[in-house]
Protein backbone atom coordinates (compact mmCIF):
# COMPACT_ATOMS: atom_id res chain seq x y z
CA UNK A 1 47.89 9.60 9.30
CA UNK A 2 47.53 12.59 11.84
CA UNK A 3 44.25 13.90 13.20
CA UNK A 4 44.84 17.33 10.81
CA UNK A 5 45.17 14.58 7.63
CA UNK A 6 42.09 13.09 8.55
CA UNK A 7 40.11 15.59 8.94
CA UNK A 8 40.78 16.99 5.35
CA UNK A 9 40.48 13.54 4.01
CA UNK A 10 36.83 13.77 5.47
CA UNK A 11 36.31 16.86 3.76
CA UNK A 12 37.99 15.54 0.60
CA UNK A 13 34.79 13.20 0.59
CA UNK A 14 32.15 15.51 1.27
CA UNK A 15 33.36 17.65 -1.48
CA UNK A 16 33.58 14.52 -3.74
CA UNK A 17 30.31 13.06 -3.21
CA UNK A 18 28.56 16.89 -3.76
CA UNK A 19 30.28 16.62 -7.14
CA UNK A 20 28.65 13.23 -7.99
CA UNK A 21 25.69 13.74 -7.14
CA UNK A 22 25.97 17.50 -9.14
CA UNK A 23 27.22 15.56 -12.39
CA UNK A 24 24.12 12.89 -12.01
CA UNK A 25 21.70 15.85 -12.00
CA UNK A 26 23.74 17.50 -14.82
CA UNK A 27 23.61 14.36 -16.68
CA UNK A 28 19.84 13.81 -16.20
CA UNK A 29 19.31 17.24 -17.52
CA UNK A 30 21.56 16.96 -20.40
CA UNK A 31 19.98 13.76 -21.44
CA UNK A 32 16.14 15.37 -21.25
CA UNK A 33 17.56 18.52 -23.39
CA UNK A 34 18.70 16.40 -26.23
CA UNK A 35 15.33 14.36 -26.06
CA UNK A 36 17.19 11.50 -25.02
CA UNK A 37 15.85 8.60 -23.10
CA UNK A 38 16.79 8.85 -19.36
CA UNK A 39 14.81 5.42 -18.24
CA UNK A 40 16.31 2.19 -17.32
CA UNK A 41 16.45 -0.21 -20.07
CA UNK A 42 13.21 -2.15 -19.66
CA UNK A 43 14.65 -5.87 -19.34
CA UNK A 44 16.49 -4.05 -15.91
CA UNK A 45 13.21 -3.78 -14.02
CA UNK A 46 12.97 -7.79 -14.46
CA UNK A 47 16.14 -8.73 -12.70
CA UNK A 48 16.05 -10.03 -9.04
CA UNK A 49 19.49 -8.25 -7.36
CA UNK A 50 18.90 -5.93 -4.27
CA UNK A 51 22.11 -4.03 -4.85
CA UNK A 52 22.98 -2.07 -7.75
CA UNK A 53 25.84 0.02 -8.79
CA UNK A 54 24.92 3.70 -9.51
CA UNK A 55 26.98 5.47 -11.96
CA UNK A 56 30.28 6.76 -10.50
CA UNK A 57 32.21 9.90 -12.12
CA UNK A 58 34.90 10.26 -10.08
CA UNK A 59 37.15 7.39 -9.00
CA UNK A 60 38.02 7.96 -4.85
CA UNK A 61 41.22 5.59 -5.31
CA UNK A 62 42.97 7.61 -2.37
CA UNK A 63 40.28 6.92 -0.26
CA UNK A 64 41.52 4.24 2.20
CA UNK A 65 38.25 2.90 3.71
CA UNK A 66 34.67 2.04 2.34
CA UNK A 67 31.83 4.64 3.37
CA UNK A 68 28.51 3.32 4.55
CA UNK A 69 25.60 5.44 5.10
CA UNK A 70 22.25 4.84 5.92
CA UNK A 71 19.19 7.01 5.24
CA UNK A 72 16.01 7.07 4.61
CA UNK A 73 13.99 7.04 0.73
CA UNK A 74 12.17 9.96 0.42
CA UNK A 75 10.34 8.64 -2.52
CA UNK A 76 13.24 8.95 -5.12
CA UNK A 77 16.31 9.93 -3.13
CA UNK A 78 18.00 8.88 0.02
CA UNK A 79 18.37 11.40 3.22
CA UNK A 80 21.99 9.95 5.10
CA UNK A 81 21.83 10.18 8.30
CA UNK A 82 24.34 12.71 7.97
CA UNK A 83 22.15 14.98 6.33
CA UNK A 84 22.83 14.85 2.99
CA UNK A 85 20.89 13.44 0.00
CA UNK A 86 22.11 10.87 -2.76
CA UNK A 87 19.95 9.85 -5.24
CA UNK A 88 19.10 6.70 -5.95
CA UNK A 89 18.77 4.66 -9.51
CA UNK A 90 15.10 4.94 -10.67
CA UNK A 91 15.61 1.39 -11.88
CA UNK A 92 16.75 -0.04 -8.66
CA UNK A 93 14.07 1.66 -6.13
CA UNK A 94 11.13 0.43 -9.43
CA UNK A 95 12.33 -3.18 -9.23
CA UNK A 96 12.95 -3.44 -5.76
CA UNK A 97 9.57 -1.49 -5.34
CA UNK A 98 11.23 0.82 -2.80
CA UNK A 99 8.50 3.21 -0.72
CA UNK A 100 9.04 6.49 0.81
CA UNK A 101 10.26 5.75 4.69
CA UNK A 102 12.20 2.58 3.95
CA UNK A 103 15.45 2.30 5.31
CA UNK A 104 18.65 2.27 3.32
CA UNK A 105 21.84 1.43 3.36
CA UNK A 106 24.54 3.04 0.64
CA UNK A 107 27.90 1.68 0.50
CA UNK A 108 30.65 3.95 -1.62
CA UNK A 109 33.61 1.68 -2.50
CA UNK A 110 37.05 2.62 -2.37
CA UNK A 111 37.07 3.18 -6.27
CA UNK A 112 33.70 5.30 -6.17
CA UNK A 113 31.41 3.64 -6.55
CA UNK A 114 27.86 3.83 -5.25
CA UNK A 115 25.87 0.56 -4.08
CA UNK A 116 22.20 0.73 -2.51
CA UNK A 117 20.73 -1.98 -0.54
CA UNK A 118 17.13 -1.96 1.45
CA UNK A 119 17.92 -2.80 4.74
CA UNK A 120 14.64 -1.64 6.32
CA UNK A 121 11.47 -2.01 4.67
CA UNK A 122 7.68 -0.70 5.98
CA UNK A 123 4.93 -2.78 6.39
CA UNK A 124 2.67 -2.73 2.82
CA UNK A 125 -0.48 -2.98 1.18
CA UNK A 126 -1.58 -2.98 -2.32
CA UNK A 127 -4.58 0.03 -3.74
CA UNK A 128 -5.33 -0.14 -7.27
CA UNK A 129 -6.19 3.15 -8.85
CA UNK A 130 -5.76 5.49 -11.95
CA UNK A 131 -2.64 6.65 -13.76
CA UNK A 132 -2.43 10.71 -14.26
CA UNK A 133 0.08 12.88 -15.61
CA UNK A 134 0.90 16.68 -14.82
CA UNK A 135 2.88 18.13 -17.92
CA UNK A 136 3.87 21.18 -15.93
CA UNK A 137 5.45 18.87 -12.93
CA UNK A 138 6.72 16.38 -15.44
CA UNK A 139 5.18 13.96 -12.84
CA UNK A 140 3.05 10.64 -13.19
CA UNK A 141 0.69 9.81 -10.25
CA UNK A 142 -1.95 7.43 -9.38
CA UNK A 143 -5.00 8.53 -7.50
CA UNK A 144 -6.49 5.59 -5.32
CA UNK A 145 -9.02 5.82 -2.53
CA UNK A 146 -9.16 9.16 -2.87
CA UNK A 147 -5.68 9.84 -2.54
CA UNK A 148 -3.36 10.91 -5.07
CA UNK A 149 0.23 8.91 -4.93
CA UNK A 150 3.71 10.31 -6.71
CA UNK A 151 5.26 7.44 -8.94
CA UNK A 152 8.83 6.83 -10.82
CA UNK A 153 8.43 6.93 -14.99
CA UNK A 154 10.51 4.08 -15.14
CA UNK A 155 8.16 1.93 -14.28
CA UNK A 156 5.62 3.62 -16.11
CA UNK A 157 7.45 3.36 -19.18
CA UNK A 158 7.98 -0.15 -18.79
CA UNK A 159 4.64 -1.35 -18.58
CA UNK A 160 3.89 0.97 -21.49
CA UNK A 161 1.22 2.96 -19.23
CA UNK A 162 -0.85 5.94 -20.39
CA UNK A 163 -2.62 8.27 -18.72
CA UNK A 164 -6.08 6.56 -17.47
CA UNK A 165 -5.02 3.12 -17.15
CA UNK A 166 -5.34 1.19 -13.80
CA UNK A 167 -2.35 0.75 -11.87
CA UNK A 168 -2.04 -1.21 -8.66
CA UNK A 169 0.34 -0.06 -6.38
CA UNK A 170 2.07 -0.53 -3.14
CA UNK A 171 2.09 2.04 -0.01
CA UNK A 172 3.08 2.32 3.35
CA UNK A 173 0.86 0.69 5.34
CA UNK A 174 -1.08 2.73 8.00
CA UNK A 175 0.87 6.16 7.40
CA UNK A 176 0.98 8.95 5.16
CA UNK A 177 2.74 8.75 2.03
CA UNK A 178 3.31 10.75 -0.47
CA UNK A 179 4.91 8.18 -3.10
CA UNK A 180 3.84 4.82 -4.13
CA UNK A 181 5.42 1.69 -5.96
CA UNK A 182 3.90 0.59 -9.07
CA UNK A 183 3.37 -3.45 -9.48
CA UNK A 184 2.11 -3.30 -12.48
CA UNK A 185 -0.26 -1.24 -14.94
CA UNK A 186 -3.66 -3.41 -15.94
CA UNK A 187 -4.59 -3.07 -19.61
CA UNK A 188 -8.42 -4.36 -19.97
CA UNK A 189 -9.13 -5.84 -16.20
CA UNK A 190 -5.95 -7.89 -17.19
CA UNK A 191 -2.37 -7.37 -15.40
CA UNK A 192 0.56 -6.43 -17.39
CA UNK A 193 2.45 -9.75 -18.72
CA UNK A 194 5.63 -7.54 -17.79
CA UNK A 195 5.10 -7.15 -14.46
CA UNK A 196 8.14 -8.09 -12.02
CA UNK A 197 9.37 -10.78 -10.06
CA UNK A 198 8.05 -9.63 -6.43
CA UNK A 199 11.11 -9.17 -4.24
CA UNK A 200 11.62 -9.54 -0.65
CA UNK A 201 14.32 -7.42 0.54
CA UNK A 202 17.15 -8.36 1.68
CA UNK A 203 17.88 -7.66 5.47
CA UNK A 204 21.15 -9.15 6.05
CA UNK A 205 24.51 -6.40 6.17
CA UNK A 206 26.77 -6.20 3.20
């Protein structure tokens, strides 16, 4: 392969992975308009892998080597080093309790497919606060210690949570976050019998 054939191979990818990661927002939308349900299924957030397969659209058979790119989680997407942004499965970063500056690492196979790992996680501490809700955002939150923390739905919906409820969560510790990880949602002083396994990540390459 000459250096003119690799170059538009390169941009054959580029152009592919914008047109994933269009049809996943497409599809997320499509779902909410027909009043679908666009959460994980709940047994998912109990299962102990560190990779997952996102779902892939377009099959990249021609593609003759793997991709990896790392990034960092923004609180529910990925920013590649390479400046572009993939998202990442709500059910995967909610089991794996994924927080806003860990490090990623996104592998897309030679058939398309999409696999996260956490390669670089922050230090962490656990807050317990209150769930909230803003209709207009379409966006849960927990406000502890004064601080109000974005979180997934998935998780929310999992541990059946409604608006008021305590949550503990788990933040960045000793820097500014925007997002936080829920553990679990306590219903009367008592934790949720749902709550997951805890995970440590997995450090080691693919």
């Amino acid at each position: 392969m000459n250096k003119k054939q690799k170059q538009k191979l390169q941009s054959l990818k580029s152009v592919i992975r914008e047109c994933q990661k269009l049809l996943v927002s497409a599809e997320r939308m499509l779902l909410e308009i027909n009043g679908e349900e666009t959460e994980p299924k709940k047994q998912d957030l109990s299962l102990g892998s560190q990779e997952i397969e996102a779902p892939h659209f377009l099959a990249l058979n021609h593609l003759e080597d793997e991709d990896v790119i790392e990034g960092i989680f923004n609180g529910r997407e990925m920013k590649g080093q390479n400046g572009e942004i993939y998202p990442v499965p709500e059910n995967y970063a909610s089991k794996s309790r994924i927080l806003e500056g860990d490090r990623l690492k996104l592998t897309i196979t030679r058939e398309g497919r999409f696999i996260f790992k956490q390669i670089g996680p922050l230090p962490r501490e656990s807050l317990k606060g209150f769930l909230h809700y803003a209709p207009e955002e379409d966006q849960y939150s927990v406000l502890a210690e004064g601080k109000s923390y974005k979180v997934l739905s998935a998780p929310v919906t999992y541990f059946n949570g409604e608006v008021g409820d305590e949550a503990a969560i788990t933040v960045p510790l000793g820097r500014g976050s925007s997002w936080a990880a829920i553990e679990a949602i306590l219903k009367d002083g008592a934790e949720s019998v749902k709550t997951p396994v805890a995970l440590k990540p997995k450090l080691e390459e693919i």
